[in-house]
Protein backbone atom coordinates (compact mmCIF):
# COMPACT_ATOMS: atom_id res chain seq x y z
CA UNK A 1 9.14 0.17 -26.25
CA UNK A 2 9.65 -2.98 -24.29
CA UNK A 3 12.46 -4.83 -23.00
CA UNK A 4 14.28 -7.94 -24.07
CA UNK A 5 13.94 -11.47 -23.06
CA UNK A 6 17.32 -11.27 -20.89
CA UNK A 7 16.19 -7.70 -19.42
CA UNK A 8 12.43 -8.77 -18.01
CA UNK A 9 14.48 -12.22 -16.74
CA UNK A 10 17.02 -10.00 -15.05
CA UNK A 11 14.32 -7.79 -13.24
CA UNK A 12 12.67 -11.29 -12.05
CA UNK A 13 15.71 -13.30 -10.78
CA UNK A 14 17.94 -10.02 -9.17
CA UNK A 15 15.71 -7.57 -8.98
CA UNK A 16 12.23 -9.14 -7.52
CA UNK A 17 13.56 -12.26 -6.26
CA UNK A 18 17.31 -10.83 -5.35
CA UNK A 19 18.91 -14.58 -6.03
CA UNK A 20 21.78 -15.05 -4.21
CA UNK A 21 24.99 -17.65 -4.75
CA UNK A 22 24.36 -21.00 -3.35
CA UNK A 23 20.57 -20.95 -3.59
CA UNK A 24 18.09 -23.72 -4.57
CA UNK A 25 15.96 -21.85 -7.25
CA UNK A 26 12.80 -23.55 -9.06
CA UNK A 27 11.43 -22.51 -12.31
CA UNK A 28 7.65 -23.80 -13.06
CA UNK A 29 6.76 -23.46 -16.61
CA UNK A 30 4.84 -25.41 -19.25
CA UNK A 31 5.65 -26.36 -22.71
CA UNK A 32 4.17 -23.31 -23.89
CA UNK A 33 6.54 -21.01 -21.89
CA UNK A 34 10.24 -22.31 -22.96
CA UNK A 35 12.18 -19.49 -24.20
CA UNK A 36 10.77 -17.58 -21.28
CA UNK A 37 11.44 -20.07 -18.79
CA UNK A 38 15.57 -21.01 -20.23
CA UNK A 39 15.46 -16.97 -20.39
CA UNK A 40 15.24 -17.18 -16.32
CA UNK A 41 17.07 -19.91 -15.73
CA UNK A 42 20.41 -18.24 -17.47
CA UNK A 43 19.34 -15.82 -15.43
CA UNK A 44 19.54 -17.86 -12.24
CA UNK A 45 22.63 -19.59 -13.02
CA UNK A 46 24.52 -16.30 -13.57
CA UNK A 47 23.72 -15.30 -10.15
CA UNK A 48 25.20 -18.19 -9.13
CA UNK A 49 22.21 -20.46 -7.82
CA UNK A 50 21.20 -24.39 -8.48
CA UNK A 51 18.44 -24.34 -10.95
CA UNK A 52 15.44 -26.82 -11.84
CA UNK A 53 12.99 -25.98 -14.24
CA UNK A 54 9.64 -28.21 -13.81
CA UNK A 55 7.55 -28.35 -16.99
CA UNK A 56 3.67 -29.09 -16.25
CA UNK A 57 0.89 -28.76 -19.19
CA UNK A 58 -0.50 -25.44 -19.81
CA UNK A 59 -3.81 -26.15 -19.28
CA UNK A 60 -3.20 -27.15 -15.91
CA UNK A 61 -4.55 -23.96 -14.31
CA UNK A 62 -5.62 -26.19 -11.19
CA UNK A 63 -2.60 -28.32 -10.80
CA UNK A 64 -3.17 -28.81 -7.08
CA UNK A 65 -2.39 -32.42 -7.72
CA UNK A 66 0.55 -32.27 -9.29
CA UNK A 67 2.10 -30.28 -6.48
CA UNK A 68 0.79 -33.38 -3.93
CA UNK A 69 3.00 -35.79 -5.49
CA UNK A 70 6.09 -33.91 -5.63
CA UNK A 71 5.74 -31.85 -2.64
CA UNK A 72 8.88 -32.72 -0.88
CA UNK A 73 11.11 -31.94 -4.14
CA UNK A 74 8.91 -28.56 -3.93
CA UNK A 75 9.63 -27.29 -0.66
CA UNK A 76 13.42 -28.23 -0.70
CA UNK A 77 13.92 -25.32 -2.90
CA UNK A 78 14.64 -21.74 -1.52
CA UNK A 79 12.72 -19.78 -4.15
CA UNK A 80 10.05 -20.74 -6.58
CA UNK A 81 8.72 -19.09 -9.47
CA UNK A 82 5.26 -20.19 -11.20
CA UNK A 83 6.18 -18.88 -14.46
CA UNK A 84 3.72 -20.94 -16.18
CA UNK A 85 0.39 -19.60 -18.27
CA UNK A 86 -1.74 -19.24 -15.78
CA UNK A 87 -1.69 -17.78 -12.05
CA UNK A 88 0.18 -20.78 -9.40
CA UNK A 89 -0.30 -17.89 -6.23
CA UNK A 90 -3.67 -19.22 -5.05
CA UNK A 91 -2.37 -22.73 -4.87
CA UNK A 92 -2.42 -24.64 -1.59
CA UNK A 93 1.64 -25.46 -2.38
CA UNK A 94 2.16 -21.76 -1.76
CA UNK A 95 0.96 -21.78 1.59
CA UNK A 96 3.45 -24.58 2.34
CA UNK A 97 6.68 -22.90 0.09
CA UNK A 98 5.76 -19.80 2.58
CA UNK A 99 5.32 -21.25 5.83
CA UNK A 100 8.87 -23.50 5.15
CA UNK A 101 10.54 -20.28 4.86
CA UNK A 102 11.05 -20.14 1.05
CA UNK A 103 10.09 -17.80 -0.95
CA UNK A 104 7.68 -17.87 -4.55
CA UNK A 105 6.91 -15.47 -7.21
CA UNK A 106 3.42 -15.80 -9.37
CA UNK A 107 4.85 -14.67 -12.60
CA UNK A 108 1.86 -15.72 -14.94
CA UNK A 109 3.20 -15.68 -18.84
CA UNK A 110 -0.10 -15.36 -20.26
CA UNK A 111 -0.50 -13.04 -23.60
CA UNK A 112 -2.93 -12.59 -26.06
CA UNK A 113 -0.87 -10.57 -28.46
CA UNK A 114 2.06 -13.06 -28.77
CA UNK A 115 4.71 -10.97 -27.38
CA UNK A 116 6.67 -12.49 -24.30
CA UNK A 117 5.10 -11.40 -21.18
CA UNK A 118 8.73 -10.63 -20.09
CA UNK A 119 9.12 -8.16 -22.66
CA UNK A 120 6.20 -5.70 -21.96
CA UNK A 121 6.99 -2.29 -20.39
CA UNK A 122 5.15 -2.79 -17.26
CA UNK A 123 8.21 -5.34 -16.08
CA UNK A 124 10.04 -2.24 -15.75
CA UNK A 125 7.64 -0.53 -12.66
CA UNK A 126 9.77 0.38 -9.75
CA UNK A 127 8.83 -1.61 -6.90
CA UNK A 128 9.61 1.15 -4.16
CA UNK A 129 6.86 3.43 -6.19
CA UNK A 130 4.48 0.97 -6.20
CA UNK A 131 4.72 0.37 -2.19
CA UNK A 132 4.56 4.41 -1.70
CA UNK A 133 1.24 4.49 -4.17
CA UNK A 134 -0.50 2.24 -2.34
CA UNK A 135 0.41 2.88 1.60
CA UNK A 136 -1.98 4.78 2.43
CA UNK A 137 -5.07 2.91 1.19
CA UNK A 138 -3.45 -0.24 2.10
CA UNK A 139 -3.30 1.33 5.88
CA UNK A 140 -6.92 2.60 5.41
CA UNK A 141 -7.80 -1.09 4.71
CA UNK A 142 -6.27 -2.49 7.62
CA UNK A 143 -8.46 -0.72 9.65
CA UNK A 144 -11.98 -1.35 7.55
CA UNK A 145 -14.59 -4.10 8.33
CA UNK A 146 -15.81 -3.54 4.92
CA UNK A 147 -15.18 -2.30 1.46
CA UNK A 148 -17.69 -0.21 -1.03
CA UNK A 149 -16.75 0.33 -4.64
CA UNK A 150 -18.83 2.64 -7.62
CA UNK A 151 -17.81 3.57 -10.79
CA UNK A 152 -19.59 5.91 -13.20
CA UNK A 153 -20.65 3.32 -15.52
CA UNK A 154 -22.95 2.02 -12.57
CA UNK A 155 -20.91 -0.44 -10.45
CA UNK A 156 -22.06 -0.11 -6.93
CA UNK A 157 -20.44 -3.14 -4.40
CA UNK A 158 -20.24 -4.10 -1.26
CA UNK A 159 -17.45 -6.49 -0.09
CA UNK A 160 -16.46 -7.69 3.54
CA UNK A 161 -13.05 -8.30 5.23
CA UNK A 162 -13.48 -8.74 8.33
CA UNK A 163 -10.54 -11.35 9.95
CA UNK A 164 -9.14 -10.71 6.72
CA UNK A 165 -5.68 -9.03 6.38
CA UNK A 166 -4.72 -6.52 2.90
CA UNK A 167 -1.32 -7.05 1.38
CA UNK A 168 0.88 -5.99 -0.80
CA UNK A 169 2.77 -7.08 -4.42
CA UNK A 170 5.29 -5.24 -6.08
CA UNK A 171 7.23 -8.31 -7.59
CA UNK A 172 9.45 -8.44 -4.43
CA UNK A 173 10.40 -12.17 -2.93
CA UNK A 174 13.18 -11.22 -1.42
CA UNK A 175 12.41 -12.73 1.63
CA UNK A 176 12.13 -15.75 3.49
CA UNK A 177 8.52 -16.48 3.54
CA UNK A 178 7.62 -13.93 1.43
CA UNK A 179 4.69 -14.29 -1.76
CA UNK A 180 5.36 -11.93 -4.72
CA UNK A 181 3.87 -11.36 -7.98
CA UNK A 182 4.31 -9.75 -11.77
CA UNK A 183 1.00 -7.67 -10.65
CA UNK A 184 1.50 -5.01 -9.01
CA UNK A 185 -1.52 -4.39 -6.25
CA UNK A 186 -3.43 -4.04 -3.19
CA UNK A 187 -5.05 -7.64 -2.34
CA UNK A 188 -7.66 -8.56 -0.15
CA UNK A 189 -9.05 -12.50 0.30
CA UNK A 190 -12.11 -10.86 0.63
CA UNK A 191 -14.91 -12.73 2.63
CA UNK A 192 -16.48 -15.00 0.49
CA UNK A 193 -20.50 -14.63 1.55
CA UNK A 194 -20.43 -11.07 1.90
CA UNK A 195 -19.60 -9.25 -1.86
CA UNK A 196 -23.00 -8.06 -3.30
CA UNK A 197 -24.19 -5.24 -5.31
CA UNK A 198 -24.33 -4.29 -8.87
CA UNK A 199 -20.85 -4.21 -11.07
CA UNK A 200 -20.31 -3.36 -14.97
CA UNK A 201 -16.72 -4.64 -16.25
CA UNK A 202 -15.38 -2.49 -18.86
CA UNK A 203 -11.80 -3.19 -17.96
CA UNK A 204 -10.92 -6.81 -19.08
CA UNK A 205 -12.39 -10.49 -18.43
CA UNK A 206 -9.09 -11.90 -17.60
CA UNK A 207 -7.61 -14.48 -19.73
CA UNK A 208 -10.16 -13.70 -22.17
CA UNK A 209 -9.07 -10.03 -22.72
CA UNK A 210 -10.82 -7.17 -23.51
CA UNK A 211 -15.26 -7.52 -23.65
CA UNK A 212 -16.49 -6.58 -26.86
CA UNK A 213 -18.79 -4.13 -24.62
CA UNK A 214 -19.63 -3.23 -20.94
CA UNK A 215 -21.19 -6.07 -19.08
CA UNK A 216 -23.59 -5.81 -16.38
CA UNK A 217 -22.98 -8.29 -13.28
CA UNK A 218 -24.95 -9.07 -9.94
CA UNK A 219 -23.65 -10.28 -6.93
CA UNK A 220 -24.97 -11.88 -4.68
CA UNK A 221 -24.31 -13.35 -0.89
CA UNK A 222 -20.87 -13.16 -2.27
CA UNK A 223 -21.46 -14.96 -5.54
CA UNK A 224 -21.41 -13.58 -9.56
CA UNK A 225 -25.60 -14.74 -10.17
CA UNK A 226 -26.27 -12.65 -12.88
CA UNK A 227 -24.22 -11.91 -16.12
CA UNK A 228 -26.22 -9.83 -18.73
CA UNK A 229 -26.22 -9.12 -22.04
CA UNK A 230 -24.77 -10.58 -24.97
CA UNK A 231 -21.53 -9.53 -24.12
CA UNK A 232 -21.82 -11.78 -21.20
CA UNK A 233 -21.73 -14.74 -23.37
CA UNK A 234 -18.09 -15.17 -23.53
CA UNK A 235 -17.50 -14.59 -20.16
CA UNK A 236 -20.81 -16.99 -19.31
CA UNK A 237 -18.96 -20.17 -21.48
CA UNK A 238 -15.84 -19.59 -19.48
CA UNK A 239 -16.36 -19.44 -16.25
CA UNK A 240 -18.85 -22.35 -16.94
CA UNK A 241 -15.87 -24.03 -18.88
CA UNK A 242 -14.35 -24.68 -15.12
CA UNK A 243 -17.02 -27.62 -14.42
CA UNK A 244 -16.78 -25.78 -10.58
CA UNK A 245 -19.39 -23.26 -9.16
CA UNK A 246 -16.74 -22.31 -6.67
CA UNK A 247 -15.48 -20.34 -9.89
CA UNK A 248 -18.71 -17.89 -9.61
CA UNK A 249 -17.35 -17.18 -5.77
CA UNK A 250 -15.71 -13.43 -5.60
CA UNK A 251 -12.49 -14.47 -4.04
CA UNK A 252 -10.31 -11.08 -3.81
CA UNK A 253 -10.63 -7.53 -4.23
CA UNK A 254 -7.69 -5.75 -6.09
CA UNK A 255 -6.51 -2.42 -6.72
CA UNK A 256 -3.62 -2.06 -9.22
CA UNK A 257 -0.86 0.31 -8.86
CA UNK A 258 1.78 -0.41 -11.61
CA UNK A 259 1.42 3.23 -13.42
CA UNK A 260 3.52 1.65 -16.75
CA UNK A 261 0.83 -0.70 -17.21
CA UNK A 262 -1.95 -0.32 -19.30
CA UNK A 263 -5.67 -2.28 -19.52
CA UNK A 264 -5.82 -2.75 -22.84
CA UNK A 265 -6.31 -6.57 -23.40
CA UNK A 266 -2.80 -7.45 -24.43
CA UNK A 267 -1.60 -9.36 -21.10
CA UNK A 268 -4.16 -10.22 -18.27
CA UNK A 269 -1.57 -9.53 -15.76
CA UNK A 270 -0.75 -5.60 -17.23
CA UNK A 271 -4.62 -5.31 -17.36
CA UNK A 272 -4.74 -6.40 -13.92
CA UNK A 273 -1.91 -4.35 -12.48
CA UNK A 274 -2.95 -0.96 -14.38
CA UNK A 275 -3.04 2.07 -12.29
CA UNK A 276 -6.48 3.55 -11.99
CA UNK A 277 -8.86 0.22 -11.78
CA UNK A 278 -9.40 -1.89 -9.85
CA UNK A 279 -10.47 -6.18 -10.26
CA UNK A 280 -12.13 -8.70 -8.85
CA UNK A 281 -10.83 -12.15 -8.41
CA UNK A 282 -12.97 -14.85 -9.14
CA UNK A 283 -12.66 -18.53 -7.24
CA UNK A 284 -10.25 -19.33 -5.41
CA UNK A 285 -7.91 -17.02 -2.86
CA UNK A 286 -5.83 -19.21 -1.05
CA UNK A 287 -2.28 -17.40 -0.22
CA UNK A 288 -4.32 -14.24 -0.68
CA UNK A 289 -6.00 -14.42 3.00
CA UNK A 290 -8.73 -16.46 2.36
CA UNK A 291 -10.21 -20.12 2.79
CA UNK A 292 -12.03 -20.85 -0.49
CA UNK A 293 -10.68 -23.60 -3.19
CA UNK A 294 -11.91 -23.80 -6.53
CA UNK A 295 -10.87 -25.13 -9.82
CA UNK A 296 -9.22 -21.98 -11.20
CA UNK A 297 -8.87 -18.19 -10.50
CA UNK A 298 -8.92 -15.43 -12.62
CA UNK A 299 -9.64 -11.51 -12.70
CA UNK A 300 -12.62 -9.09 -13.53
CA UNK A 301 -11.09 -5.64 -14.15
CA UNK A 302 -13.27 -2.39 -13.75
CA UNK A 303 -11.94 1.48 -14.49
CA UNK A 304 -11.78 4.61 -12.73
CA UNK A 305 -13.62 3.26 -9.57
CA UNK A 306 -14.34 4.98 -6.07
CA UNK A 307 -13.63 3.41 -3.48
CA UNK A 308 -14.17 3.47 0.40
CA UNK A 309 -12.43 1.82 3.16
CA UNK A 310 -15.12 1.43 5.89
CA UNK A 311 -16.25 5.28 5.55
CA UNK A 312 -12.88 6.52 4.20
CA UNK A 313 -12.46 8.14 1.22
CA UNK A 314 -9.35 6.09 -0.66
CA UNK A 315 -9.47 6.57 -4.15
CA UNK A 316 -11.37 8.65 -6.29
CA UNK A 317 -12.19 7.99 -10.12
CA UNK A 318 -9.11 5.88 -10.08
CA UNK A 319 -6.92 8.46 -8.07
CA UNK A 320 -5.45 7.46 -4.52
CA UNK A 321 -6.66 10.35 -2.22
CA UNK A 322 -5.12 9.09 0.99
């Protein structure tokens, strides 16, 4: 069963972002995203803060541009939340919110079924759980030059991070200068030259949901070169849709550790955030520890994998083993 509108709003505003009285609060939405967004801006004003809600088109999942213009109107604001359609975390503008001292949640509202993403089950992970699932592969990371990942159905990859530092979301921005988002995972800006190896998705393609059948990819000097199969199609039209070949650059490695959520198509950020895969984000990974820009992002998510941080053990078949 899921929760209401007022209930997933409530877990954003107090709970992940822990609004306080007297506090300059941003919503970002689009015109898609209305009840959701008023839903957190009640939410907001209960607490007590000053609330603006920004409207921007949904289809602007590179709105780099828009950000420019207004930046100063931006950064006077204590917390921002990208509750639009698509993913606002990679932006350059979050780089600035962060290094300002504010604070800014990615809450992506994105949902194939047509149920508010503030309503689905997964809002309700505990955040301290989350943290204690993933400690000790996140501190196994840390310590890695580079990152190998196989799954049964034949993935086999190889990605680097070296000079690149893991984190951690569990919806918290409680902090000044702190990033947060709705999925709940390890994240790595991985390097971007380095991923290569063989990979089969049977998890989800993103916004695009679930593939009607596993699809074989090859990477490359850290680029997707190869996407087989007629299942592939789909996935081949939208990534091509982005006019950018930055979008075929493997951007971040992910593990998801929200054990509520389920990969199942509905919501690309539940599919993303599922306990026992793991994804790959495609493009660009700016706020994530990485340099690239592209004109999008979005996630590749595999199940059950086994993974290895350097030549530690970390998770097997899905299961965290340190």
């Amino acid at each position: 069963m899921g929760l209401s509108l007022e209930a997933g709003a409530h877990t954003v505003i107090s709970r992940w972002c822990r609004v306080r009285p007297g506090e300059k609060v941003l919503i970002i939405s689009d015109e898609h995203h209305v009840q959701e967004s008023m839903a957190l801006w009640s939410a907001a004003d209960r607490c007590g803060a000053s609330v603006a809600l920004l409207t921007i088109q949904e289809r602007a999942s590179h709105p780099g541009s828009i950000f420019r213009s207004m930046s100063d109107f931006v950064l006077r604001n204590d917390v921002i939340i990208g509750a639009t359609n698509f993913s606002l975390v990679t932006n350059r503008i979050t780089q600035e919110v962060l290094a300002k001292g504010g604070r800014f949640l990615s809450l992506p509202l994105s949902s194939s079924s047509g149920q508010p993403a503030l309503t689905f089950s997964f809002m309700d992970m505990d955040p301290e759980e989350a943290e204690r699932a993933g400690r000790g592969m996140l501190e196994a990371l840390r310590r890695a030059g580079e990152v190998r990942v196989t799954t049964a159905l034949g993935t086999d990859l190889t990605f680097g991070k070296r000079g690149r530092e893991p984190g951690l979301f569990n919806g918290l921005a409680d902090q000044p200068g702190k990033v947060g988002s709705s999925s709940f995972e390890i994240y790595i800006g991985i390097e971007e030259h380095v991923t290569s190896g063989q990979a089969v998705v049977d998890g989800s393609l993103g916004y695009l949901g679930l593939p009607a059948a596993p699809i074989p990819l090859t990477f490359r000097g850290g680029r997707l070169v190869e996407i087989a199969g007629p299942a592939g199609e789909d996935l081949r039209r939208y990534m091509d849709s982005f006019g950018d070949p930055g979008i075929y650059v493997a951007g971040e490695l992910g593990i998801g550790l929200n054990k509520i959520s389920r990969c199942v198509g509905n919501c690309y950020i539940e599919d993303e955030s599922a306990f026992t895969t793991f994804h790959i984000g495609m493009g660009r990974n700016l706020a994530l520890g990485g340099v690239h820009d592209a004109a999008g992002h979005f996630d590749l998510v595999f199940k059950y994998p086994t993974i290895y941080a350097g030549d530690v053990l970390i998770m097997k078949d899905g299961q965290p083993v340190v």
